[in-house]
Every structure is written in structure tokens, then in C-alpha cells.
C-alpha atoms as a PDB file:
ATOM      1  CA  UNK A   1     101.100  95.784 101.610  1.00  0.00           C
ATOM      2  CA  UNK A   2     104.035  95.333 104.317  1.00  0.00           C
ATOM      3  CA  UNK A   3     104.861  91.759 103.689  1.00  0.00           C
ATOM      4  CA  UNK A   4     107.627  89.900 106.555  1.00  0.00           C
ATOM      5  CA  UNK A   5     108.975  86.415 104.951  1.00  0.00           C
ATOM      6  CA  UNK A   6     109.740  83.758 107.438  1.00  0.00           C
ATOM      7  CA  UNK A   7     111.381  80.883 106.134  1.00  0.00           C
ATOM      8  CA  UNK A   8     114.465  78.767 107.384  1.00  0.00           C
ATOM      9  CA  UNK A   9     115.915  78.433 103.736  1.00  0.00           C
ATOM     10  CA  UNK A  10     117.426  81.391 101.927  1.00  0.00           C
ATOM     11  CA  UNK A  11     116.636  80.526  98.505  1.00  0.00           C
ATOM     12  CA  UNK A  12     113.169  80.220  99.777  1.00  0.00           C
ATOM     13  CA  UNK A  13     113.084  83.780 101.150  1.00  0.00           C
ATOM     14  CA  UNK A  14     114.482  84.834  97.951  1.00  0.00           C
ATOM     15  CA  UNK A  15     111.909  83.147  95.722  1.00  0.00           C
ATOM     16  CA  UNK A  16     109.355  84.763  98.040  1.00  0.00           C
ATOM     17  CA  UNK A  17     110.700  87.886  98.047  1.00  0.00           C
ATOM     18  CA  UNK A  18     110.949  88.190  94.190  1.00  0.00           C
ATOM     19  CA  UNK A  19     107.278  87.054  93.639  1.00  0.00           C
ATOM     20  CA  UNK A  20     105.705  89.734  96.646  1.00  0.00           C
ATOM     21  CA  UNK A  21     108.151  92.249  94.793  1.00  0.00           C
ATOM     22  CA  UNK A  22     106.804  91.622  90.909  1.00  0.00           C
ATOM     23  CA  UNK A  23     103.162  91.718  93.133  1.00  0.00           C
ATOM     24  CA  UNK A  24     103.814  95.274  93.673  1.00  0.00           C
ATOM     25  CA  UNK A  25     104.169  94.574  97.671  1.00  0.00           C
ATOM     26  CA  UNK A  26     107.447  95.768  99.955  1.00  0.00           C
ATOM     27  CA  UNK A  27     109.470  93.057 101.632  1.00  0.00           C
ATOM     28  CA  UNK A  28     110.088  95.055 105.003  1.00  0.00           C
ATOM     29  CA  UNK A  29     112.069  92.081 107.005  1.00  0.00           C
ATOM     30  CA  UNK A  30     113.152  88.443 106.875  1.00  0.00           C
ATOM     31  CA  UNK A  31     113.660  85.766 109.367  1.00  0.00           C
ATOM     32  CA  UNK A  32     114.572  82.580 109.561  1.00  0.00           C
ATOM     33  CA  UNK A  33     112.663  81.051 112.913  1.00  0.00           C
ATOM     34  CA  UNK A  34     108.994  81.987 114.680  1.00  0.00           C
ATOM     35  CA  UNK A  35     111.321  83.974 117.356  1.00  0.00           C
ATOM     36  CA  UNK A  36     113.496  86.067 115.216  1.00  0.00           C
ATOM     37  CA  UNK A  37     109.961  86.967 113.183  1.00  0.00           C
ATOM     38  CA  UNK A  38     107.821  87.580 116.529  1.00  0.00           C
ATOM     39  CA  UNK A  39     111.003  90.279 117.380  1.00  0.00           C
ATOM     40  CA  UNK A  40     111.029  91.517 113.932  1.00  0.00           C
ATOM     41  CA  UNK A  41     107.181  91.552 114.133  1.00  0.00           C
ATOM     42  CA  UNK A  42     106.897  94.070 116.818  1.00  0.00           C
ATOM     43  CA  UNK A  43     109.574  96.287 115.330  1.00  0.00           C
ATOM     44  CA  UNK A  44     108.310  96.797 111.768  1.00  0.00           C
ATOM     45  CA  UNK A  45     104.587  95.884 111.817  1.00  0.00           C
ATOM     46  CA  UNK A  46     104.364  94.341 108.746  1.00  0.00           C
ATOM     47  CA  UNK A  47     100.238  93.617 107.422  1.00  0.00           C
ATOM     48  CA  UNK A  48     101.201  90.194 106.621  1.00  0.00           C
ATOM     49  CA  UNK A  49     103.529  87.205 107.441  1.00  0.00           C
ATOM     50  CA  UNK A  50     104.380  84.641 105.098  1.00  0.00           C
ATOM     51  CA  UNK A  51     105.197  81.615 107.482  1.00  0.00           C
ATOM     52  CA  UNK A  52     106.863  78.525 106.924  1.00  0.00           C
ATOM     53  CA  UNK A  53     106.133  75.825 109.296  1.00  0.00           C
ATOM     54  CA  UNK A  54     109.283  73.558 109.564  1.00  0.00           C
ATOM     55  CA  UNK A  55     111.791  75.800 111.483  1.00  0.00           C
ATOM     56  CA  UNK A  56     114.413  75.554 114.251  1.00  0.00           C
ATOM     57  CA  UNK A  57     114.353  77.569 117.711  1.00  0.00           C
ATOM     58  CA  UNK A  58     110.463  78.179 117.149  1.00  0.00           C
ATOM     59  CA  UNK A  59     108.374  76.847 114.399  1.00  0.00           C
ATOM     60  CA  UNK A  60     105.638  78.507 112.279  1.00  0.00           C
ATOM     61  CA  UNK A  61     102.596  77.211 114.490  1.00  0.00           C
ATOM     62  CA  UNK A  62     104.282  78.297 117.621  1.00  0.00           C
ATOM     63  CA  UNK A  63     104.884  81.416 116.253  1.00  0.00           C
ATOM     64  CA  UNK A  64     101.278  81.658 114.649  1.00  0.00           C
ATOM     65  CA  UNK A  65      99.923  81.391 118.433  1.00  0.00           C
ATOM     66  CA  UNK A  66     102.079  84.147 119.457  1.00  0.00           C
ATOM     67  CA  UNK A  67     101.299  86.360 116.609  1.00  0.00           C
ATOM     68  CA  UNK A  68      97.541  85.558 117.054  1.00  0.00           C
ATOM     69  CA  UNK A  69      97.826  87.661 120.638  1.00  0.00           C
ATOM     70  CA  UNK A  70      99.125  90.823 118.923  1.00  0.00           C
ATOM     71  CA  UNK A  71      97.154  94.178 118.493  1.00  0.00           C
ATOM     72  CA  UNK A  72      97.116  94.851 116.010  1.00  0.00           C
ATOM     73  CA  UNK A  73      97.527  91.208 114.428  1.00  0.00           C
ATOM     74  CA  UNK A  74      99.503  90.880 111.217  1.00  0.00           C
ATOM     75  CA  UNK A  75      97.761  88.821 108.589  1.00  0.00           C
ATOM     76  CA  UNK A  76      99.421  85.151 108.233  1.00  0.00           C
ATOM     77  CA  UNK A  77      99.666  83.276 105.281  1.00  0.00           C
ATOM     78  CA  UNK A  78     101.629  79.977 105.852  1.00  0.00           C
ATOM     79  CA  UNK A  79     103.782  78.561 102.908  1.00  0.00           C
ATOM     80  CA  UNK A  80     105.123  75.132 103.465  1.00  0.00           C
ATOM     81  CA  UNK A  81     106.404  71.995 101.840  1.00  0.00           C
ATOM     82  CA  UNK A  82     103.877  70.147 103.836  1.00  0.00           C
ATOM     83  CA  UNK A  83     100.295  69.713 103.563  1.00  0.00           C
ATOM     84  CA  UNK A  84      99.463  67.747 106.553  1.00  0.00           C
ATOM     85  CA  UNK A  85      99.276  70.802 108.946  1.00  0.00           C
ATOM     86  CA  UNK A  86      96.410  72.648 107.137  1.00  0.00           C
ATOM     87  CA  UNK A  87      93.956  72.008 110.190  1.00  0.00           C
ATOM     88  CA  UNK A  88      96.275  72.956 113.048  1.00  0.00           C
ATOM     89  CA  UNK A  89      97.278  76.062 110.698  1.00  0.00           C
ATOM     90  CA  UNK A  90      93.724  77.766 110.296  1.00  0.00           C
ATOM     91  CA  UNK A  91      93.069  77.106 113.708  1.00  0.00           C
ATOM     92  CA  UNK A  92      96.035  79.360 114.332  1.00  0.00           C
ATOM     93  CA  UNK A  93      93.806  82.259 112.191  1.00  0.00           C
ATOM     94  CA  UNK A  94      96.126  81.786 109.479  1.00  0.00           C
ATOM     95  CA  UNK A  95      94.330  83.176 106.499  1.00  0.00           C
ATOM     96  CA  UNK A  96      96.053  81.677 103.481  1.00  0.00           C
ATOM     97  CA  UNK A  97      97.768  77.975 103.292  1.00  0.00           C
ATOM     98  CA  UNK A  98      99.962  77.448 100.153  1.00  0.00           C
ATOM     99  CA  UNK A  99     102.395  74.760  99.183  1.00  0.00           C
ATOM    100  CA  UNK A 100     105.818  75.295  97.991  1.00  0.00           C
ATOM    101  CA  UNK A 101     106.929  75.698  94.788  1.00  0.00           C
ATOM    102  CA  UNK A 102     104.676  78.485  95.548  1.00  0.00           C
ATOM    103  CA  UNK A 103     103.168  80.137  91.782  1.00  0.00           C
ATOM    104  CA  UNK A 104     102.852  83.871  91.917  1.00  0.00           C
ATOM    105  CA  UNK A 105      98.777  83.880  90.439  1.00  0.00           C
ATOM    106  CA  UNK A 106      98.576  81.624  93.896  1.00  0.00           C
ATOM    107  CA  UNK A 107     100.239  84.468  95.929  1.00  0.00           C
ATOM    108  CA  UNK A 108      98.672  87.246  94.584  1.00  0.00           C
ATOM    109  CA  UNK A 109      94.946  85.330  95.135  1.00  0.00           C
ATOM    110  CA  UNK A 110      95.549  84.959  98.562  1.00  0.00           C
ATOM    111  CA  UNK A 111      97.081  88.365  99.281  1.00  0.00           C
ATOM    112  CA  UNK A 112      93.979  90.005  96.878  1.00  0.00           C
ATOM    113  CA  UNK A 113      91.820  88.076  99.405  1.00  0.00           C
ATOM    114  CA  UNK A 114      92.713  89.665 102.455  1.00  0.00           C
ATOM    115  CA  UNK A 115      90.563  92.166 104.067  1.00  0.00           C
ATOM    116  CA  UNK A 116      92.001  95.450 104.090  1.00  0.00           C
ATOM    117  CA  UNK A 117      91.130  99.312 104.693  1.00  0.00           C
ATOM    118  CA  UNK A 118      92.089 102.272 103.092  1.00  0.00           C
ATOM    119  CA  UNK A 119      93.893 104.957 105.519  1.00  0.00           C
ATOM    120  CA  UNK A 120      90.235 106.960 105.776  1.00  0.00           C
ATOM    121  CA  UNK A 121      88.524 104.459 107.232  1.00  0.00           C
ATOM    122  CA  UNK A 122      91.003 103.463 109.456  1.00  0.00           C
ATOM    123  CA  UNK A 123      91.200 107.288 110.772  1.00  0.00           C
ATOM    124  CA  UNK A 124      87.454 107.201 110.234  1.00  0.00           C
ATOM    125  CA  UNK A 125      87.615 104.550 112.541  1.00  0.00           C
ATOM    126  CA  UNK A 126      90.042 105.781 114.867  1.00  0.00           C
ATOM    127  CA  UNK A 127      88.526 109.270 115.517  1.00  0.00           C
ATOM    128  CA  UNK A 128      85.169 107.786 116.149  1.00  0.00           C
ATOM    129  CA  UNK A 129      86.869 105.159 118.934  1.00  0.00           C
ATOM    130  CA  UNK A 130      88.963 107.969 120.594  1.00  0.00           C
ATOM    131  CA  UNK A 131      85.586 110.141 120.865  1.00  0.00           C
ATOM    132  CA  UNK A 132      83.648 107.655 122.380  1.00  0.00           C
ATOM    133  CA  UNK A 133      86.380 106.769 124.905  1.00  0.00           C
ATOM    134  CA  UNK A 134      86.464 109.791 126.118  1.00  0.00           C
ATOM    135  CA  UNK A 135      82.872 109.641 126.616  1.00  0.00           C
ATOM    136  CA  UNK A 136      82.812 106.920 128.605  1.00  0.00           C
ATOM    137  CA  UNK A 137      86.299 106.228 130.991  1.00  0.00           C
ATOM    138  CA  UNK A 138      86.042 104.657 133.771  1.00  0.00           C
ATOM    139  CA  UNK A 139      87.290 105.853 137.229  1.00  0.00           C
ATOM    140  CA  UNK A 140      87.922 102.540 138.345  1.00  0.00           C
ATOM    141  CA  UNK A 141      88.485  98.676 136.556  1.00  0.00           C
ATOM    142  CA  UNK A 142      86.500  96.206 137.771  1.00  0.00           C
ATOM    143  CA  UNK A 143      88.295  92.154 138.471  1.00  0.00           C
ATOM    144  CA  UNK A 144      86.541  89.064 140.019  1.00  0.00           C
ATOM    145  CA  UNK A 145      88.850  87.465 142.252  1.00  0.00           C
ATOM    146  CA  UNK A 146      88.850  84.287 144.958  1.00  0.00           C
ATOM    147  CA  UNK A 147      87.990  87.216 147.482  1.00  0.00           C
ATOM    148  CA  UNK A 148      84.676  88.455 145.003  1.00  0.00           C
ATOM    149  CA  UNK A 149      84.673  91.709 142.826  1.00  0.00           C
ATOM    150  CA  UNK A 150      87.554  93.811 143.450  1.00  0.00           C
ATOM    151  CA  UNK A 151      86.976  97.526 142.441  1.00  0.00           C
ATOM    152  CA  UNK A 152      90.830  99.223 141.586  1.00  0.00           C
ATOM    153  CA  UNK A 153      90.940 103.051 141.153  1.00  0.00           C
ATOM    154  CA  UNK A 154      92.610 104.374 137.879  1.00  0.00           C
ATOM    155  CA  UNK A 155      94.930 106.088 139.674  1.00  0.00           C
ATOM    156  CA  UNK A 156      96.444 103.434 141.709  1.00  0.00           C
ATOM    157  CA  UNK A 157      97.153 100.976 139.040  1.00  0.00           C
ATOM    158  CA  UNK A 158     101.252 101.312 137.611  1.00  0.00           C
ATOM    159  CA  UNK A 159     100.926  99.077 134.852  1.00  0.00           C
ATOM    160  CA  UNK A 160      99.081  96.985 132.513  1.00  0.00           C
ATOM    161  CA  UNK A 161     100.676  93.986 131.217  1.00  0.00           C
ATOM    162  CA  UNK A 162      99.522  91.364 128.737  1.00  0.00           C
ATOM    163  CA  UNK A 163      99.730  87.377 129.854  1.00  0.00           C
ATOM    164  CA  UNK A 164      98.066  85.045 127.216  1.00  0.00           C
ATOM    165  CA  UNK A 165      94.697  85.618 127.296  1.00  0.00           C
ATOM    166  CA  UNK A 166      94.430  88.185 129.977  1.00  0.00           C
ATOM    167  CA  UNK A 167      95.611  91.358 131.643  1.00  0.00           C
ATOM    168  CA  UNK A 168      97.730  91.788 134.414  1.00  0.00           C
ATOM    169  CA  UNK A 169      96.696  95.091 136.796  1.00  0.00           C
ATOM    170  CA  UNK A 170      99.604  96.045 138.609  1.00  0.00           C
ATOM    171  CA  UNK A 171      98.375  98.071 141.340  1.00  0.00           C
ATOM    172  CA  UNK A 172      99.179  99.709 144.594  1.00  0.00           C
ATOM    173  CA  UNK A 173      97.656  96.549 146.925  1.00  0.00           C
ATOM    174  CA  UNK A 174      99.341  93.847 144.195  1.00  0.00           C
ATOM    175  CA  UNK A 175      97.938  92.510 140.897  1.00  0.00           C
ATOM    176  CA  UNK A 176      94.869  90.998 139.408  1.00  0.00           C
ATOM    177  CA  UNK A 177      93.907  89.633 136.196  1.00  0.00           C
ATOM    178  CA  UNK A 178      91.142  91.027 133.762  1.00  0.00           C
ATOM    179  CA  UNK A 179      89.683  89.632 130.665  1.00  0.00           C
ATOM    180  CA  UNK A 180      90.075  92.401 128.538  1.00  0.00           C
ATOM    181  CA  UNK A 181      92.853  93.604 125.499  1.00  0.00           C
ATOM    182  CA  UNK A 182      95.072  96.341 126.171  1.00  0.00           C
ATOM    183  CA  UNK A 183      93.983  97.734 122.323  1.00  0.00           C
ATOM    184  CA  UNK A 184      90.559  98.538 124.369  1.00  0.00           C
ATOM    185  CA  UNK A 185      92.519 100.072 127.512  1.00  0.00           C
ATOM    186  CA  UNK A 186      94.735 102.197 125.679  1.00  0.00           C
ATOM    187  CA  UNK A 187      92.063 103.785 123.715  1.00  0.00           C
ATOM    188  CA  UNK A 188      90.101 104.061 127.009  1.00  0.00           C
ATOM    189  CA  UNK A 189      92.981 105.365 128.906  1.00  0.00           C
ATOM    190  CA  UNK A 190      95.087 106.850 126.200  1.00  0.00           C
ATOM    191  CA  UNK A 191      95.457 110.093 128.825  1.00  0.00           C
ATOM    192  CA  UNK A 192      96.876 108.384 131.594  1.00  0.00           C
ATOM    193  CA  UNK A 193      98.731 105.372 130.318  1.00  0.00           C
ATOM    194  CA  UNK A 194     101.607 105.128 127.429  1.00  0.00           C
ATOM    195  CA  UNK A 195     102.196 101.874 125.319  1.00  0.00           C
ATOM    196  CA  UNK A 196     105.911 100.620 125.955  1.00  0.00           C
ATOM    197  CA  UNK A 197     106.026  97.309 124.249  1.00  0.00           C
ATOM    198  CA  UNK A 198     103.431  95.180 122.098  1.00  0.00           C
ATOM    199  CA  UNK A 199     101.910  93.731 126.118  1.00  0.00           C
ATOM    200  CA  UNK A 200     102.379  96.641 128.093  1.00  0.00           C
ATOM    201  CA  UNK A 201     101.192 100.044 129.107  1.00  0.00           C
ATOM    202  CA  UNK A 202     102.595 102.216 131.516  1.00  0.00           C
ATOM    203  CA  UNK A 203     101.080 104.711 133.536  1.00  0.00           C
ATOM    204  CA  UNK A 204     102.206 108.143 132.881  1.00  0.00           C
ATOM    205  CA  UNK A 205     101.940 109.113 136.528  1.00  0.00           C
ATOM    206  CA  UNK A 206     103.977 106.295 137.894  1.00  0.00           C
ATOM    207  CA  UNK A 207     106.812 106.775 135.258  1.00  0.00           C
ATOM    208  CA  UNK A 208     110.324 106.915 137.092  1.00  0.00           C
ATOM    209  CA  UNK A 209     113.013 107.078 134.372  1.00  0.00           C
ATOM    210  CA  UNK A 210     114.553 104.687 131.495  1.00  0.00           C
ATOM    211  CA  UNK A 211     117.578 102.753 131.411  1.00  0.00           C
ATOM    212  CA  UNK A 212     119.399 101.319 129.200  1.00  0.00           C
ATOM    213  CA  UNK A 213     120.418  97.543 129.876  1.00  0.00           C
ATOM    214  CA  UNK A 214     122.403  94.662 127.405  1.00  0.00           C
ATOM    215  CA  UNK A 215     122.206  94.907 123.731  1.00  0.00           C
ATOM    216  CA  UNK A 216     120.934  98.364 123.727  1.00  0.00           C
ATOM    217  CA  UNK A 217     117.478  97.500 124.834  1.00  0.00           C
ATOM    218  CA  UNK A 218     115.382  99.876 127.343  1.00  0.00           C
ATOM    219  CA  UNK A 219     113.469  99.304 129.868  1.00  0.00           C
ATOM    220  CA  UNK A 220     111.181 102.175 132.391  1.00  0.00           C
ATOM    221  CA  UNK A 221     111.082 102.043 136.259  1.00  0.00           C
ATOM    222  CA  UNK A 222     108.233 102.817 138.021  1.00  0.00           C
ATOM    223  CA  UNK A 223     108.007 104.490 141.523  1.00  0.00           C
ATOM    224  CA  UNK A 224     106.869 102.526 144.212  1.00  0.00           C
ATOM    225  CA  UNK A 225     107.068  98.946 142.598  1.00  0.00           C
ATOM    226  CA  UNK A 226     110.495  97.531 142.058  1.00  0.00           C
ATOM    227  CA  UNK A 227     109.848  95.973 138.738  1.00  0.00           C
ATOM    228  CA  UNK A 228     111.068  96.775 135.220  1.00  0.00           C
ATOM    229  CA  UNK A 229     109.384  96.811 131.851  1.00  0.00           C
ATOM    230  CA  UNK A 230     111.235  96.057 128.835  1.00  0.00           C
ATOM    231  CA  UNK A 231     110.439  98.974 126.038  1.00  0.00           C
ATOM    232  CA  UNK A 232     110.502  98.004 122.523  1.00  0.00           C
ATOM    233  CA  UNK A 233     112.110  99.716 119.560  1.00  0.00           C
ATOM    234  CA  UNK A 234     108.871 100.739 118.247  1.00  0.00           C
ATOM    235  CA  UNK A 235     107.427 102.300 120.808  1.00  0.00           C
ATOM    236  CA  UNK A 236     110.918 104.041 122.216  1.00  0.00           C
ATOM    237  CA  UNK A 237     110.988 107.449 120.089  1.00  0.00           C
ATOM    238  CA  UNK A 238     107.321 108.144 121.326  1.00  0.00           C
ATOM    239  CA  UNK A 239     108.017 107.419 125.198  1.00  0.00           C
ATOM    240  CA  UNK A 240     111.533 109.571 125.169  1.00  0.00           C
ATOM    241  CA  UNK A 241     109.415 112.541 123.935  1.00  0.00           C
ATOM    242  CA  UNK A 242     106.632 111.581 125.947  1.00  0.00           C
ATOM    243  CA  UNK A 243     108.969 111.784 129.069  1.00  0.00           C
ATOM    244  CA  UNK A 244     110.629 114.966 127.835  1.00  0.00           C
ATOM    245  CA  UNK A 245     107.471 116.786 128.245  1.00  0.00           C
ATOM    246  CA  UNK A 246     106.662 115.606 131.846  1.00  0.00           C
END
């Protein structure tokens, strides 16, 4: 398994690192707060987090909720000194709570524990979804707002964006929220829109151009609407050659 170790302590990550190493797992990132993990997150895609809990900047239960929104959502095991945030922890869908010194037969338990499928199922899976998408796409989304049901065409919508537990539709008469997951509208609408970041997806038709802004991060334009989307590092090789054959 991809394992990320977040932990503000060094020796810590180092213990942990050594023990998911003998396990026969890769160590693909560290980081030392909830925010530098949630970045790191969305750039490596690791199966499983091993969270501490007591952490500057952004600690492990903050960080749980965020990570608890991906798709897909890494597995998170918390390890912690502590053993008076068990409750709060598994209602963060933490699957695994161990306290530190943490024993390697403990590790290895909880990681042998975790649901997992092989790569055929999971394109098993996959080929079955994108079939059945096809079969049924919709020509238009569908939001209840203060004015009733609002029916949007497909083709005027620029953007979908993620916010909590909801979807923003950017569209061409301004924006309403639906209660569905982008996971389910990019397979829908895999055609027509392109996944930029971890909460957004772009339509293909609307795309303008990308630009590079501080700290070498991108972010796409979009004609008609005068906002920018950041693009993360993940999801930048497949947009350029996206783009590039436009």
C-alpha cells in the first residue's frame, strides 16, 4: 500500500516509517501538520494516512474532516499519544486508532484490516461505471432553489466546483448548489468536463487558456466568466495534453 505519515515529531515519522517499511508498504510522503498532508494528499494519493492528532497550523481531526470530502478518500489510521479522542476520531471515518509507542504486529493488524481491491476489480469496476454512464447522461442537471426546480442545460454550465457537502454549478445565468459528488459527475460527464483539482471540473468547451501564477502553481480561465480555478499538480500533465488536442 501507499502509506503518507503525518506526524509533528521527526523521530516519530521515522519510527513510523521504519515499521510500514519492514511491513512491506512504500512511504510515498511526510508531513508534519493536517495542511501540509491535505496538499501532499492531493499530489501523491497515497491509500492510507497515518495521522497524529496533536499538531500545529491544522491538527489531525481537522484534517480528518477535510480528507473525509476527498474522492477518492485515502484510508486514515490515527496514531497518537492520546487516547481521549477515540470518539471524535471514528466519527471522522478514521479506520484504525493506535497509541504511540506504536508495535509493528499492531500496525500491520490494522493495515491487514483495511478493505482493499485488486487492480481487476477496480477496472472491473471502472469499465462497468463508464458503460453505464454513457447509457444514461443527462442533457440537463436538475437544482431546487428559493425560486423552485431550476432545470440547467449541460452545455451552459462552465464549471463544477466542490463546497463541503455540495456542488457548486457555475453556469451561464449564475450558480446553484446540488447535492451530488463530482466522482458521480465526472463519470457521467467524463466527455464534456476535465478534472483540474481534487473539487473541480472544468468544462472542456468553456476552457480559455492556463496561466501560471506564484510558486509555480496553475490555474485555467474560462470564457465568459471572469473567475479562475486553481489546477493541481496531479491533474496538470493530463489537462496540458488535454488542451493540446483542442
Amino acid at each position: 500500500m501507499r502509506i503518507l505519515i503525518c506526524d509533528d515529531e521527526p523521530l516519530a515519522i521515522g519510527r513510523l516509517s521504519r515499521l510500514v517499511i519492514q511491513l512491506g508498504h512504500d512511504v510515498v510522503a511526510t508531513a508534519q501538520n493536517g495542511q501540509q498532508a491535505l496538499e501532499l494528499v492531493d499530489v501523491y494519493q497515497p491509500d492510507v494516512v497515518l495521522l497524529d492528532i496533536q499538531m500545529p497550523d491544522m491538527n489531525g481531526l481537522l484534517c480528518a474532516e477535510q480528507l473525509s470530502l476527498m474522492d477518492p478518500m485515502p484510508a486514515i489510521i490515527f496514531c497518537t499519544a492520546y487516547d481521549d479522542h477515540a470518539l471524535d476520531a471514528f466519527k471522522s471515518k478514521a479506520q484504525g486508532y493506535l497509541l504511540k509507542p506504536i508495535a509493528q504486529p499492531e500496525l500491520q493488524r490494522v493495515l491487514e484490516q483495511l478493505p482493499r481491491l485488486n487492480q481487476v476489480q477496480i477496472n472491473h469496476i471502472k469499465q462497468k461505471e463508464d458503460i453505464d454512464t454513457l447509457k444514461t447522461q443527462r442533457h440537463q442537471i436538475t437544482a431546487r432553489t428559493y425560486r423552485g426546480v431550476e432545470l440547467i442545460p449541460v452545455e451552459n454550465i462552465y464549471y463544477f466546483l466542490a463546497d463541503q457537502k455540495y456542488v457548486t454549478v457555475r453556469h451561464k445565468n449564475g450558480s446553484v448548489l446540488i447535492d451530488e459528488t463530482l466522482k458521480e459527475l465526472e463519470l457521467e460527464f467524463q466527455n464534456r468536463f476535465i478534472r483540474i483539482h481534487r473539487n473541480a471540473l472544468v468544462s472542456v468547451d468553456y476552457l480559455d487558456g492556463l496561466e501560471v501564477i506564484s510558486s509555480g502553481q496553475y490555474q485555467v480561465r474560462c470564457r465568459e466568466v471572469n473567475e479562475r480555478l486553481a489546477v493541481s499538480r496531479r491533474h496538470l500533465p493530463y489537462l496540458r495534453d488535454r488542451m493540446q488536442k483542442m
